[in-house]
Structures are given as structure tokens and as C-alpha cells.
C-alpha atoms as a PDB file:
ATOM      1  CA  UNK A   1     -15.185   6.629  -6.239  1.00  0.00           C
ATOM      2  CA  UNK A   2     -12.531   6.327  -3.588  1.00  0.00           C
ATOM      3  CA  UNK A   3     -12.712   9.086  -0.376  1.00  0.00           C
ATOM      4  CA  UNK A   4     -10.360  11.209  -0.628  1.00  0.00           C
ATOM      5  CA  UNK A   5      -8.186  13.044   2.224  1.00  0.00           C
ATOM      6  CA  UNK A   6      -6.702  16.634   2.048  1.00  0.00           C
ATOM      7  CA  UNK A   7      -3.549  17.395   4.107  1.00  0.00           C
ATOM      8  CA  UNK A   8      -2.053  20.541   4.686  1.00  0.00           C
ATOM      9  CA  UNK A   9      -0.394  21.982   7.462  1.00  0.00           C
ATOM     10  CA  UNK A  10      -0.765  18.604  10.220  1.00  0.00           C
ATOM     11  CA  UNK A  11      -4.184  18.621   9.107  1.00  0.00           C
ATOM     12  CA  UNK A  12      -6.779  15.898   7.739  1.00  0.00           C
ATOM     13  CA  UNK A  13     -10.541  16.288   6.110  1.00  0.00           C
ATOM     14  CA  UNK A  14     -12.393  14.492   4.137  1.00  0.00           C
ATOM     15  CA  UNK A  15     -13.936  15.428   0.557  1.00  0.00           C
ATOM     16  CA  UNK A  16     -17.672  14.398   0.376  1.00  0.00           C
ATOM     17  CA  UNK A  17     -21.025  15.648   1.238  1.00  0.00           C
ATOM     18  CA  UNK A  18     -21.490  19.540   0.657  1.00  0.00           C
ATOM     19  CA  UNK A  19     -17.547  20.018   0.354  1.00  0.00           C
ATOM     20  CA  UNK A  20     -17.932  17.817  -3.199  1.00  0.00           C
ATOM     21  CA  UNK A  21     -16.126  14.298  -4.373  1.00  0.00           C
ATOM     22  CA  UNK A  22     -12.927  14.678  -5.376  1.00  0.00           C
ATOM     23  CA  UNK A  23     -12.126  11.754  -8.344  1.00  0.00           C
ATOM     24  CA  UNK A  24      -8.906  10.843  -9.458  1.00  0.00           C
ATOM     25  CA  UNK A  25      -9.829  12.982 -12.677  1.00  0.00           C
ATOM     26  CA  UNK A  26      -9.842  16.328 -10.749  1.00  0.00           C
ATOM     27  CA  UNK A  27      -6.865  16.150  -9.392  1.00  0.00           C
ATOM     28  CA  UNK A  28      -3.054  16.197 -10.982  1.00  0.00           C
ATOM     29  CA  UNK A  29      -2.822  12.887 -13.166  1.00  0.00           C
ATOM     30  CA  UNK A  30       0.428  11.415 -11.866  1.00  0.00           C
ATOM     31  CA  UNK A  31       0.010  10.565  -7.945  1.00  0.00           C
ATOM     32  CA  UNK A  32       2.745   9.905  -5.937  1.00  0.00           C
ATOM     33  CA  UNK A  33       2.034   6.177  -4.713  1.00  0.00           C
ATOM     34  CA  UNK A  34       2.820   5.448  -1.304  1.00  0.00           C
ATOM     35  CA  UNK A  35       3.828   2.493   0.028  1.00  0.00           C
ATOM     36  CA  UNK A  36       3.094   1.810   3.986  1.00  0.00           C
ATOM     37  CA  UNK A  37       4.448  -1.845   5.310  1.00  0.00           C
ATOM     38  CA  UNK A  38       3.913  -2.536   9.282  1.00  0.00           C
ATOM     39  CA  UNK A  39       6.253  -5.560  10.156  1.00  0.00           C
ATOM     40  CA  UNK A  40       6.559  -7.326  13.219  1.00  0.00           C
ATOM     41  CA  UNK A  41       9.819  -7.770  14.820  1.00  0.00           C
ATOM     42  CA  UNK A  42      12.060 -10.938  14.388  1.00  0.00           C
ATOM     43  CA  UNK A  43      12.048 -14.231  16.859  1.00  0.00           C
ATOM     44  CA  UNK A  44      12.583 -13.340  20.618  1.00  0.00           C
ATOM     45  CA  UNK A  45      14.333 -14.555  23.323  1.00  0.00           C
ATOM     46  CA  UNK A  46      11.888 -16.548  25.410  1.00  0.00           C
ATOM     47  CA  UNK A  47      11.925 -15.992  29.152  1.00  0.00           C
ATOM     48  CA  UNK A  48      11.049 -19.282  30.188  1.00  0.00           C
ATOM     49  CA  UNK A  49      13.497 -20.626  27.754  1.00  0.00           C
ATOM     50  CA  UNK A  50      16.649 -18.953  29.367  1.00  0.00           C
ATOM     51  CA  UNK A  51      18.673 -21.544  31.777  1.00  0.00           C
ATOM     52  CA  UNK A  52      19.010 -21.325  35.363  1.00  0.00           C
ATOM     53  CA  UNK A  53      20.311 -17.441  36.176  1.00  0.00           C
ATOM     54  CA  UNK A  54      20.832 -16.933  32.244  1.00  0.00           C
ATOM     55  CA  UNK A  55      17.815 -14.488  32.605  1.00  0.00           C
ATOM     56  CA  UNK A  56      19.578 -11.936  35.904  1.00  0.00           C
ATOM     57  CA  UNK A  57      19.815  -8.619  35.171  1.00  0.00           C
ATOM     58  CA  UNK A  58      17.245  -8.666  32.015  1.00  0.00           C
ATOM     59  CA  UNK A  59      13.640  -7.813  31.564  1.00  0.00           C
ATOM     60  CA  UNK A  60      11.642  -9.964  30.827  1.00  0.00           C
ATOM     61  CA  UNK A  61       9.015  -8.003  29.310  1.00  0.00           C
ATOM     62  CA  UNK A  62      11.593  -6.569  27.198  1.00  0.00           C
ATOM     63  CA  UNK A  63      13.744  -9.131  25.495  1.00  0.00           C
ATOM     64  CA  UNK A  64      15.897  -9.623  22.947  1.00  0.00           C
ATOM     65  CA  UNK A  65      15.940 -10.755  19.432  1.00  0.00           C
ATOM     66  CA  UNK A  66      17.013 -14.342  18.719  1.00  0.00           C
ATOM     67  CA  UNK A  67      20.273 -15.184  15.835  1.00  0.00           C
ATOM     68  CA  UNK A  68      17.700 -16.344  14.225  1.00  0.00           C
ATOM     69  CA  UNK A  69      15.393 -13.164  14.640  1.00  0.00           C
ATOM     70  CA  UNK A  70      18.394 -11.150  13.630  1.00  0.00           C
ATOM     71  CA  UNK A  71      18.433 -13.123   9.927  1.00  0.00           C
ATOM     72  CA  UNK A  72      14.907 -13.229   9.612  1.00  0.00           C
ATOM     73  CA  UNK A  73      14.788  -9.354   9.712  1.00  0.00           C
ATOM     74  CA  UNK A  74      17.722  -9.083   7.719  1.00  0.00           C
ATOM     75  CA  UNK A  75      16.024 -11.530   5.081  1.00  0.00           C
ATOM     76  CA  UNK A  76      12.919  -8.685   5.430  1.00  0.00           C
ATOM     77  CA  UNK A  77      14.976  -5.770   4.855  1.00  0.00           C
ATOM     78  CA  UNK A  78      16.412  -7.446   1.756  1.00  0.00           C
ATOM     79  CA  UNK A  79      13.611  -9.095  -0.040  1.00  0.00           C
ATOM     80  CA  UNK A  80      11.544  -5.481   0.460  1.00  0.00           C
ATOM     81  CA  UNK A  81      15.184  -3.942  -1.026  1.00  0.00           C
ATOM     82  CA  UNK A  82      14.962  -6.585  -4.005  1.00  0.00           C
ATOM     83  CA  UNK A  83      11.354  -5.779  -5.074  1.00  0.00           C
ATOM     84  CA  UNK A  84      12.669  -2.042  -5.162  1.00  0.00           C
ATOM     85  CA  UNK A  85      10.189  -0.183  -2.809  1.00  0.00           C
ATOM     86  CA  UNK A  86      12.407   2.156  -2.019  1.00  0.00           C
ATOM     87  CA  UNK A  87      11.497   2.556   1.994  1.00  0.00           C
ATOM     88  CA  UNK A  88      13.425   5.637   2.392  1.00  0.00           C
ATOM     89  CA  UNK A  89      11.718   5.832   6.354  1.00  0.00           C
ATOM     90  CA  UNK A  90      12.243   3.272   9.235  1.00  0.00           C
ATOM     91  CA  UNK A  91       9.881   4.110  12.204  1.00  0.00           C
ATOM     92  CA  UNK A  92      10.634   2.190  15.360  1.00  0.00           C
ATOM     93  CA  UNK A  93       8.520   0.864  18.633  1.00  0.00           C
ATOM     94  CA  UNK A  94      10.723   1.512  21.432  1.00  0.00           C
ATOM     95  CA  UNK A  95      10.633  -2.267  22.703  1.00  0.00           C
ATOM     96  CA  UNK A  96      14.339  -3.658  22.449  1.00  0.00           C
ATOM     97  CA  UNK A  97      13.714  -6.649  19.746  1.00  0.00           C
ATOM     98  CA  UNK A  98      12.129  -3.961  17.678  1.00  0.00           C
ATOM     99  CA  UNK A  99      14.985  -1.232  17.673  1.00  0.00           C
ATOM    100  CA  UNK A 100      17.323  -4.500  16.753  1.00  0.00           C
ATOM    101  CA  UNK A 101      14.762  -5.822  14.110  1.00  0.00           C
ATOM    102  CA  UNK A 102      15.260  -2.594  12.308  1.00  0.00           C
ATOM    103  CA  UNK A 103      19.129  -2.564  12.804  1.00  0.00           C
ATOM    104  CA  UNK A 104      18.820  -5.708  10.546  1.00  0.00           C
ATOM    105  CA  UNK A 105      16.311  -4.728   8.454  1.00  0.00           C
ATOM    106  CA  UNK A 106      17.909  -1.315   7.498  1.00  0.00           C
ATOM    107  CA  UNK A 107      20.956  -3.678   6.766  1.00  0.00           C
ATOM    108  CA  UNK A 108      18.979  -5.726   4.361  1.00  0.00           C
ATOM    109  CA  UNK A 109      17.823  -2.565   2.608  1.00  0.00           C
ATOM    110  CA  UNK A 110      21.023  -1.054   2.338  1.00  0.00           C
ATOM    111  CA  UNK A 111      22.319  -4.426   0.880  1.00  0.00           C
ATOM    112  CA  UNK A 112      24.616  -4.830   3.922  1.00  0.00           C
ATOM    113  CA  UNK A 113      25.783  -8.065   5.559  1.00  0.00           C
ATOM    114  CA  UNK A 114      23.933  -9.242   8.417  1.00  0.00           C
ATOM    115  CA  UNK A 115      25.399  -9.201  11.763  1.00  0.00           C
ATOM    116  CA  UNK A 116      24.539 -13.151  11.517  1.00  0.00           C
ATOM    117  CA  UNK A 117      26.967 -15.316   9.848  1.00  0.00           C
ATOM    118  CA  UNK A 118      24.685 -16.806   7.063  1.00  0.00           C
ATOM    119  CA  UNK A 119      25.836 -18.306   3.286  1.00  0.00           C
ATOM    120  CA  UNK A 120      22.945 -16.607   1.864  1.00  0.00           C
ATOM    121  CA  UNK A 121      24.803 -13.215   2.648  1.00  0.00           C
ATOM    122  CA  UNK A 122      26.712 -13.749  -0.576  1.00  0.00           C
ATOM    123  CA  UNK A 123      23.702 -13.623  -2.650  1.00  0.00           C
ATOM    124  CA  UNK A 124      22.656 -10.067  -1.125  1.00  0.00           C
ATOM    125  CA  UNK A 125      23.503  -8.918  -5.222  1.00  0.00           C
ATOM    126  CA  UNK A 126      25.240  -5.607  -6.819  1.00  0.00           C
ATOM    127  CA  UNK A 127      22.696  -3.166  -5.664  1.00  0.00           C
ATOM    128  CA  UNK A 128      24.299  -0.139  -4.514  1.00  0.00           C
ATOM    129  CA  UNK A 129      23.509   1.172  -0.829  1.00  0.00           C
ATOM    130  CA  UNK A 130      21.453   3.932  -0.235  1.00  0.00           C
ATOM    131  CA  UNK A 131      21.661   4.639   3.296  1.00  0.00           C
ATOM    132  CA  UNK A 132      21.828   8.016   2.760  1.00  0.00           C
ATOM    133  CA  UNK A 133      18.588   8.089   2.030  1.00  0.00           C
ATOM    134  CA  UNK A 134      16.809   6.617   5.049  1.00  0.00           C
ATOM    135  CA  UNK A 135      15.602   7.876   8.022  1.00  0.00           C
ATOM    136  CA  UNK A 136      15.028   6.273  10.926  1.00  0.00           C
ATOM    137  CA  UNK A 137      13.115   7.300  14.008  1.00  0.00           C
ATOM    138  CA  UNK A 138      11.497   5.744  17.455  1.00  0.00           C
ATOM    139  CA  UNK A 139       7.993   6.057  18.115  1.00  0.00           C
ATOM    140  CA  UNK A 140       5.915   5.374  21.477  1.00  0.00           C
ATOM    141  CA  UNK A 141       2.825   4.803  19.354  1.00  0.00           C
ATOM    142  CA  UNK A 142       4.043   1.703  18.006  1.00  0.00           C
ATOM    143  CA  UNK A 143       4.536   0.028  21.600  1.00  0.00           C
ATOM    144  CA  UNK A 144       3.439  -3.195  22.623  1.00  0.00           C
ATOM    145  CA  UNK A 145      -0.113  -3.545  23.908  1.00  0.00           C
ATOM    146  CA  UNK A 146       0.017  -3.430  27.698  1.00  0.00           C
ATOM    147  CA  UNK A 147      -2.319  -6.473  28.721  1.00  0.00           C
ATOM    148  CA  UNK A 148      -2.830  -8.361  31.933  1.00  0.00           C
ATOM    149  CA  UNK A 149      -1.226 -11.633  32.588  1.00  0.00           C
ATOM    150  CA  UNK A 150       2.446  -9.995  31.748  1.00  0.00           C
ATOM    151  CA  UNK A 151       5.223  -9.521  33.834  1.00  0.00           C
ATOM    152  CA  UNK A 152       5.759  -5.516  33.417  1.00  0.00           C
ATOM    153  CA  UNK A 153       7.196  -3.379  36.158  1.00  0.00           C
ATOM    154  CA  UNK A 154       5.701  -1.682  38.295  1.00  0.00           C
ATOM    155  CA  UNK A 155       3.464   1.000  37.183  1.00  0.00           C
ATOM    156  CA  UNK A 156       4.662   3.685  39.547  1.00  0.00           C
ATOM    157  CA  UNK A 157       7.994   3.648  37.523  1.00  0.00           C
ATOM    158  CA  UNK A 158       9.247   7.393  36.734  1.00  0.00           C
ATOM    159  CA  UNK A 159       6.792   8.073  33.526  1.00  0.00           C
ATOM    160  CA  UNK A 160       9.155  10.885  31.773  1.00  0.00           C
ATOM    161  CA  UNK A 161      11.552   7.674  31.595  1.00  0.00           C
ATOM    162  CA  UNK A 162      11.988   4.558  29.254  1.00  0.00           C
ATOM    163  CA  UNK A 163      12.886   2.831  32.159  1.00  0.00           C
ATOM    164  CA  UNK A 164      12.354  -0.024  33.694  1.00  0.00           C
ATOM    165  CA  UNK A 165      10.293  -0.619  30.618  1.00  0.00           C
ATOM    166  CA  UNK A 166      12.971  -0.320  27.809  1.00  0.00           C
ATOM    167  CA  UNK A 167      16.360   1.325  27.343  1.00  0.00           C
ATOM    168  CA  UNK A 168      16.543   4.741  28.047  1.00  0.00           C
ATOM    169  CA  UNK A 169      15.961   6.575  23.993  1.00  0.00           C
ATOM    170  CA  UNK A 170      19.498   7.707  23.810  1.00  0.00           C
ATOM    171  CA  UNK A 171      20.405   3.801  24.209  1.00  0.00           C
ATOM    172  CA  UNK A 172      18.027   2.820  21.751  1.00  0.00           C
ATOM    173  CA  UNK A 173      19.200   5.266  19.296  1.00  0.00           C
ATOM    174  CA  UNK A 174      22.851   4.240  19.863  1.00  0.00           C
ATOM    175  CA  UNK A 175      22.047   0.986  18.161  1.00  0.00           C
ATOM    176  CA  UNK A 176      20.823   2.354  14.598  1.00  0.00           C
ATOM    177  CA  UNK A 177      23.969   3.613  11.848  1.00  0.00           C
ATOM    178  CA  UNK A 178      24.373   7.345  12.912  1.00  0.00           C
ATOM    179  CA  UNK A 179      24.116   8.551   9.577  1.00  0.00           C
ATOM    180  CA  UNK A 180      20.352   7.372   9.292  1.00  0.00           C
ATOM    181  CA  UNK A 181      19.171   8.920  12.828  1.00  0.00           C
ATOM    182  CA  UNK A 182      16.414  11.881  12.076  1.00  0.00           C
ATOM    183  CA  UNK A 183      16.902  14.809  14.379  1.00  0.00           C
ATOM    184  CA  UNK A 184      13.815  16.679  13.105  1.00  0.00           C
ATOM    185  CA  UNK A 185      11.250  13.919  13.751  1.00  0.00           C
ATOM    186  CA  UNK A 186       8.554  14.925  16.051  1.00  0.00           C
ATOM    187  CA  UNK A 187       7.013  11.698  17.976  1.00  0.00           C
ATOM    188  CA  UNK A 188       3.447  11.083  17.065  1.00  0.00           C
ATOM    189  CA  UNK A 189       3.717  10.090  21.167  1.00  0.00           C
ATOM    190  CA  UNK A 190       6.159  11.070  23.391  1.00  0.00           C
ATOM    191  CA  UNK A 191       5.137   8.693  26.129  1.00  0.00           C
ATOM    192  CA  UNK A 192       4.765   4.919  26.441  1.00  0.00           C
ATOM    193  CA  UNK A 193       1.444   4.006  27.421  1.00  0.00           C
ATOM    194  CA  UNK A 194       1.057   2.988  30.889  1.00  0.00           C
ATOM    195  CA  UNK A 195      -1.704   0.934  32.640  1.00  0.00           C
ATOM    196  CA  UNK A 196      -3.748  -1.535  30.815  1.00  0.00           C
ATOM    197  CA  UNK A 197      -4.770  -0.735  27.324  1.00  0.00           C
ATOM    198  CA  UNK A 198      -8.569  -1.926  26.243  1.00  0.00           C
ATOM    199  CA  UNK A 199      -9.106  -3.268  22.797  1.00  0.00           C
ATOM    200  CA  UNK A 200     -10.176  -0.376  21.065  1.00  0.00           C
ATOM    201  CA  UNK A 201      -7.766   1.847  23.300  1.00  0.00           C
ATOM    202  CA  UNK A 202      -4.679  -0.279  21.196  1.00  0.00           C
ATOM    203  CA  UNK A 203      -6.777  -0.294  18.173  1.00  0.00           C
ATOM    204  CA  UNK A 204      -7.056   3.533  17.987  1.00  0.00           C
ATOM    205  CA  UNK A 205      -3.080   4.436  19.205  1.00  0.00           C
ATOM    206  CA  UNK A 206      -1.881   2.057  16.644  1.00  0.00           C
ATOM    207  CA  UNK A 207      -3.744   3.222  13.577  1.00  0.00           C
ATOM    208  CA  UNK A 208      -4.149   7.009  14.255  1.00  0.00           C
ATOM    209  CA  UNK A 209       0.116   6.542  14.734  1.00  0.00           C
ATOM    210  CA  UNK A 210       0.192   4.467  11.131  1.00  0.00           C
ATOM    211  CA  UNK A 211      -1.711   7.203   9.510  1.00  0.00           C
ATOM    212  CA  UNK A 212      -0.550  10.377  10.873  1.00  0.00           C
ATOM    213  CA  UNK A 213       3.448   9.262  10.253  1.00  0.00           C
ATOM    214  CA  UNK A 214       2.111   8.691   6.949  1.00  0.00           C
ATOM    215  CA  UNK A 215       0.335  12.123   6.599  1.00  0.00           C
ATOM    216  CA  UNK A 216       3.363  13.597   7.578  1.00  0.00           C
ATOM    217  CA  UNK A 217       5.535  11.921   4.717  1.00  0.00           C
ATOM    218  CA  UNK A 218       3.169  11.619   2.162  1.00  0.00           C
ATOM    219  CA  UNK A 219       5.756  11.232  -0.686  1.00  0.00           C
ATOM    220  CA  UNK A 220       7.840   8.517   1.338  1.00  0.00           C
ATOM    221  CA  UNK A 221       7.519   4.753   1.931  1.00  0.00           C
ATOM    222  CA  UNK A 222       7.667   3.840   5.342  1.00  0.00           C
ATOM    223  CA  UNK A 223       8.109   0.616   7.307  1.00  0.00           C
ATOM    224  CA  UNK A 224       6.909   0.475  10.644  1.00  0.00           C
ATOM    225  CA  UNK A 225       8.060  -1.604  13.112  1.00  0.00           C
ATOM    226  CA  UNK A 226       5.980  -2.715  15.714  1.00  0.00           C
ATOM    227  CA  UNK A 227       4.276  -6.213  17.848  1.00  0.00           C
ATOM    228  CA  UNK A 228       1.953  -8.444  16.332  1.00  0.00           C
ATOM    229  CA  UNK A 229      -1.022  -7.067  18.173  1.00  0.00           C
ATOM    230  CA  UNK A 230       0.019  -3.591  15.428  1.00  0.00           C
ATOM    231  CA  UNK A 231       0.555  -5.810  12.425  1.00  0.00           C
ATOM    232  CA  UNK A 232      -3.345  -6.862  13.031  1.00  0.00           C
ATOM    233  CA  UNK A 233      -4.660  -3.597  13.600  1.00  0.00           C
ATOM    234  CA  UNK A 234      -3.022  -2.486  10.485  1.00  0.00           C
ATOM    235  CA  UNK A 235      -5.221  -4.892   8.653  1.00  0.00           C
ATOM    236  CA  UNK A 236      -7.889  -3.639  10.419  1.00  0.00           C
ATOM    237  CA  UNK A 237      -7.821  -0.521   9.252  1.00  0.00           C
ATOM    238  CA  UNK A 238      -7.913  -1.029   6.166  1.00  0.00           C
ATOM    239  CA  UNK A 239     -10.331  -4.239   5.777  1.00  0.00           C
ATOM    240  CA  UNK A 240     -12.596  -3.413   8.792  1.00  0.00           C
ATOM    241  CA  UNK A 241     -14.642  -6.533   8.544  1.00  0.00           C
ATOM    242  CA  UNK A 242     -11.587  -8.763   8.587  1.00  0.00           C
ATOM    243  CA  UNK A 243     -10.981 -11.005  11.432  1.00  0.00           C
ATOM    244  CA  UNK A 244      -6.963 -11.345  11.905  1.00  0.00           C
ATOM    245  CA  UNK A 245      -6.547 -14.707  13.745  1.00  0.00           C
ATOM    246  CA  UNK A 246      -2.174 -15.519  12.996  1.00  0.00           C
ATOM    247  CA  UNK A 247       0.604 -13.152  12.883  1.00  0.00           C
ATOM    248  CA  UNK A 248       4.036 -14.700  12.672  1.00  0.00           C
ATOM    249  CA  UNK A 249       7.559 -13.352  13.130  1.00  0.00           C
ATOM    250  CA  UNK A 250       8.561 -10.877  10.836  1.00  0.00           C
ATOM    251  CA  UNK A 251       5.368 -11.161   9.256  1.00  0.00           C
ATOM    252  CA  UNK A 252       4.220  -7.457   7.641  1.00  0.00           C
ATOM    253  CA  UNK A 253       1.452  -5.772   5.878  1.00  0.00           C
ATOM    254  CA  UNK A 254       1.959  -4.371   2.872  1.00  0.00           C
ATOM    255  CA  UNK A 255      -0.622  -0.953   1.556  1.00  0.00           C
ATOM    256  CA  UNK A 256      -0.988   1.192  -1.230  1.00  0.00           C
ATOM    257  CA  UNK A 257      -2.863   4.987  -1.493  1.00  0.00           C
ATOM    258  CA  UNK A 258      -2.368   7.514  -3.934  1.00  0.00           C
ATOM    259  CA  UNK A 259      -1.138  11.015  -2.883  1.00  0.00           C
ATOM    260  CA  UNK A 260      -2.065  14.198  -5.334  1.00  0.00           C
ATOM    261  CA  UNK A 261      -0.272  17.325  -4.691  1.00  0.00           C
ATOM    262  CA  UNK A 262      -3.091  20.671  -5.200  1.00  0.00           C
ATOM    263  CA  UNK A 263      -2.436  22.418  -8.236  1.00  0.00           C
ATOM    264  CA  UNK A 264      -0.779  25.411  -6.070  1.00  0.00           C
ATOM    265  CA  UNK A 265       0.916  23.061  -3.902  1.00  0.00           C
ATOM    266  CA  UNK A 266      -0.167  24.092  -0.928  1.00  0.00           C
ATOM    267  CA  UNK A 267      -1.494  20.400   0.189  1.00  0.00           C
ATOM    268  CA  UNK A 268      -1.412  16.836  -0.444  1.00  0.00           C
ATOM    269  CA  UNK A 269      -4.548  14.804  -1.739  1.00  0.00           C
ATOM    270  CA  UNK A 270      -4.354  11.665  -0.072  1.00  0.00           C
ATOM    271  CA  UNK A 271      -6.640   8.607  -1.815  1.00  0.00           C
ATOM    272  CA  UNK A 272      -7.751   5.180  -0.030  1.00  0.00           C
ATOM    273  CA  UNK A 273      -5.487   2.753   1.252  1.00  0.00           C
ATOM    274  CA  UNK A 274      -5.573  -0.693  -0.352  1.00  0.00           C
ATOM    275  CA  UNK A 275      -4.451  -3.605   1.273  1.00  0.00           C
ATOM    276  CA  UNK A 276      -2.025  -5.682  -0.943  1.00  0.00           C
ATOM    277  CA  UNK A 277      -1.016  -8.386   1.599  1.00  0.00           C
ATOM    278  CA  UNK A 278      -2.730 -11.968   1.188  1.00  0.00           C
ATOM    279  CA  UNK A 279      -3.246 -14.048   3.960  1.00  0.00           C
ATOM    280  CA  UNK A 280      -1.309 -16.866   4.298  1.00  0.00           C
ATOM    281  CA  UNK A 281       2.320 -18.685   4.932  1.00  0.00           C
ATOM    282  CA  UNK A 282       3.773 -15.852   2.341  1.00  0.00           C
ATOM    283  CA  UNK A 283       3.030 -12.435   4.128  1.00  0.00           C
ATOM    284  CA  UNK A 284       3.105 -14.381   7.756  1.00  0.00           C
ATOM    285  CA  UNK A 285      -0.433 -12.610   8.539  1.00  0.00           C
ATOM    286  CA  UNK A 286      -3.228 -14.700   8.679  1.00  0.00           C
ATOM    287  CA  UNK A 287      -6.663 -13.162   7.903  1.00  0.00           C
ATOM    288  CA  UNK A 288     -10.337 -14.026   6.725  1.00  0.00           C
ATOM    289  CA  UNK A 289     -13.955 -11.787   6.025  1.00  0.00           C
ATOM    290  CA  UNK A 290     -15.481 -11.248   9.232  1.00  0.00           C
ATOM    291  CA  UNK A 291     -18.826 -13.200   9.015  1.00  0.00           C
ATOM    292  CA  UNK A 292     -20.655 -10.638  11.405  1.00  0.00           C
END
């Protein structure tokens, strides 16, 4: 019998011990299925790769997507578009290559050209748009890990700003299709984390952000875009024991739960998560049992 999670008004509980199991029996027979994919952002531009003065003026730690980062998202956006999941919410890391990852992406769902020229464009199909119907947001919860060893500014930078870090959120936002911008969205966190994160300090920011975004749209599927170091933890939390050892480019995770609405509904029932992603070359995301 799966656990099952009441939400109501922001809130979260379990239903076991004294309190009683909940099984899908006792509650309404047709769940709302949610769908929750985590994707990395596409190919970046490589510091060291940049010529001779090419790199002035940019961050480093901060770079931009690649052409071919810009197609690989777009190739994302449309393949998750073709299967008809429906994402109907974008949420964002602040980092540059991810805010332009889901520029492309959003395209691909939307059945939109690419901003990269690209044959395959013409095969995009007769699906009709439906960019009405997304929402996208930015969210400091999906940052990149801050480790040691890379080149960020300095940590006395102005903390109520984006900057040095990333482009200042007003920027950011300039670069996603007005019409899909949500006003209303409250950030899970309003701040980027500063200072070196431990391992279970990244651990916990990225999967308490995954599942309280997804608490608070529990009959939407959402598509987070984030770093490699989130696509793993997303794994993580649902397959504890796993041991995630490759995450590629525009690799995501793909989950399923099962959302009930209370027969006066006045909450949301929210059942396990299941993993459906397979490791391997197909998902990008390379994973195996832990053997501890």
C-alpha cells in the first residue's frame, strides 16, 4: 500500500500510524495523474573553449547555451509535446543556459520553430499551439550547486541581487514569450544560495523545491529546469538506494504520483512518486541499485 500525502492549505502530512492508511480504494476512484520531469539544460558554452578575448565582458560561471544546446532543448520540448504530456508549467533555475533552455523548450511544446535553423523543423507536425496554457516561472531553488574549485564571484556581492551571479530577474524574464510569464507565482526561494553548499545541503534544496512546486500544482505537469547535480537528486528522491553516476545534456527524469481530491474538496491526496525514467543513452541519466 503506497503512503499517501494530504495537502491543503501549503500544507503536507502523512497518512499512517494512528492517523490510519489511506488505499487507493478510500479515496475518489479517478486520480488526477501528475506528471513531474526535471531536465537539465542544453550544451554550454565552454570557458576554456572561447578564443583569445572572445570570453571579456561574460561570466564564466554563468554561460551560455551552445546552437547546438538551443536544438537539443528544442528537440526536448517537442518530443515531450509529441508523447502528449501536456506540461502546462515551466519552472526555471535562474542560471542563464537554463532560462534559454526553456525559451527552446517552451518552443518545442508549443510546436514552434526553433530559433536554430534545422531541416527537422519541418517535421514539428499539425499540432496546434497551446501557449496559452503554460506558465512559466524562475525559481532560486533550482540553482546550480555552489562547489569549490569554480570560478564564482565574490561572495560579498549585494545578496538582494542576481548579480554578478546571473542577470538581474527582470532580464531573465525578458527572454520567455510574455504571454506565458506567471505573475502570481510565489518562489519556493527568493534567494540564490550563497557560500558553499554540502552534499546533503543541495540534496535537501533541490528536492524539498521539486516537491513543494508540485504540492502547489497538484493537477499540473511540470518541467523543471535545472543542472545536472538536480537531475540526480531527482532520482534520488525517488529511488533512494540508487547511485546516479552520468547525467548528459538535456537529459531529464521523468515521475508519476496520483493526486485524489477529498470528497468535500477541501484538499488534495497526493500518492507515491514512481520513477519512469530508465537508465541509459535514451533518458541521458545514468543510474544503478546502490549496493550499500
Amino acid at each position: 500500500m503506497p503512503a499517501l500525502m494530504k495537502t491543503g492549505c501549503g500544507s503536507a502530512r502523512s497518512h499512517t500510524g494512528s492517523e490510519g492508511s489511506l488505499s487507493y480504494n478510500d479515496a475518489i476512484p479517478d486520480p488526477f495523474v501528475q506528471n513531474l520531469f526535471v531536465l537539465c539544460h542544453g550544451e554550454q558554452v565552454r570557458y576554456v573553449d572561447t578564443q583569445n578575448g572572445a570570453a571579456k565582458g561574460v561570466r564564466p560561471w554563468d554561460p551560455p547555451l551552445t546552437e547546438r544546446g538551443k536544438l537539443q532543448a528544442w528537440r526536448v520540448g517537442r518530443a515531450i509535446r509529441m508523447e502528449d504530456w501536456n506540461v502546462t508549467r515551466v519552472v526555471v533555475s535562474p542560471s542563464l543556459r537554463c532560462v534559454q533552455t526553456a525559451v527552446e523548450v517552451i518552443a518545442g511544446l508549443c510546436m514552434m520553430p526553433s530559433s536554430v535553423a534545422d531541416d527537422q523543423k519541418c517535421e514539428r507536425g499539425n499540432g496546434s499551439p497551446y501557449i496559452s496554457t503554460i506558465k512559466a516561472s524562475i525559481e532560486c531553488g533550482l540553482a546550480e550547486m555552489m562547489r569549490r574549485g569554480v570560478p564564482y564571484p565574490s561572495e560579498a556581492a549585494d545578496k538582494d541581487s542576481f548579480q554578478p551571479w546571473t542577470l538581474d530577474l527582470s532580464e531573465l524574464y525578458s527572454m520567455l514569450p510574455t504571454e506565458i510569464k506567471d505573475p502570481t507565482f510565489q518562489p519556493v526561494r527568493q534567494k540564490l544560495p550563497l557560500g558553499r553548499e554540502s552534499a546533503a545541503d543541495v540534496q535537501y534544496r533541490y528536492t524539498s523545491t521539486f516537491q513543494k512546486i508540485a504540492n502547489r500544482y497538484p493537477n499540473e505537469n511540470i518541467l523543471c529546469i535545472t543542472h545536472g547535480e538536480g537531475v540526480m537528486q531527482s532520482v534520488s528522491m525517488m529511488w533512494p538506494r540508487a547511485e546516479v553516476y552520468g547525467v548528459s545534456y538535456c537529459a531529464y527524469t521523468h515521475a508519476q504520483r496520483p493526486n485524489f481530491e477529498c470528497d468535500d474538496g477541501s484538499c488534495i491526496i497526493n500518492g507515491d512518486w514512481e520513477l519512469i525514467t530508465e537508465s541509459g543513452l535514451a533518458s541521458g541519466v545514468f543510474f544503478s541499485p546502490s549496493n550499500s
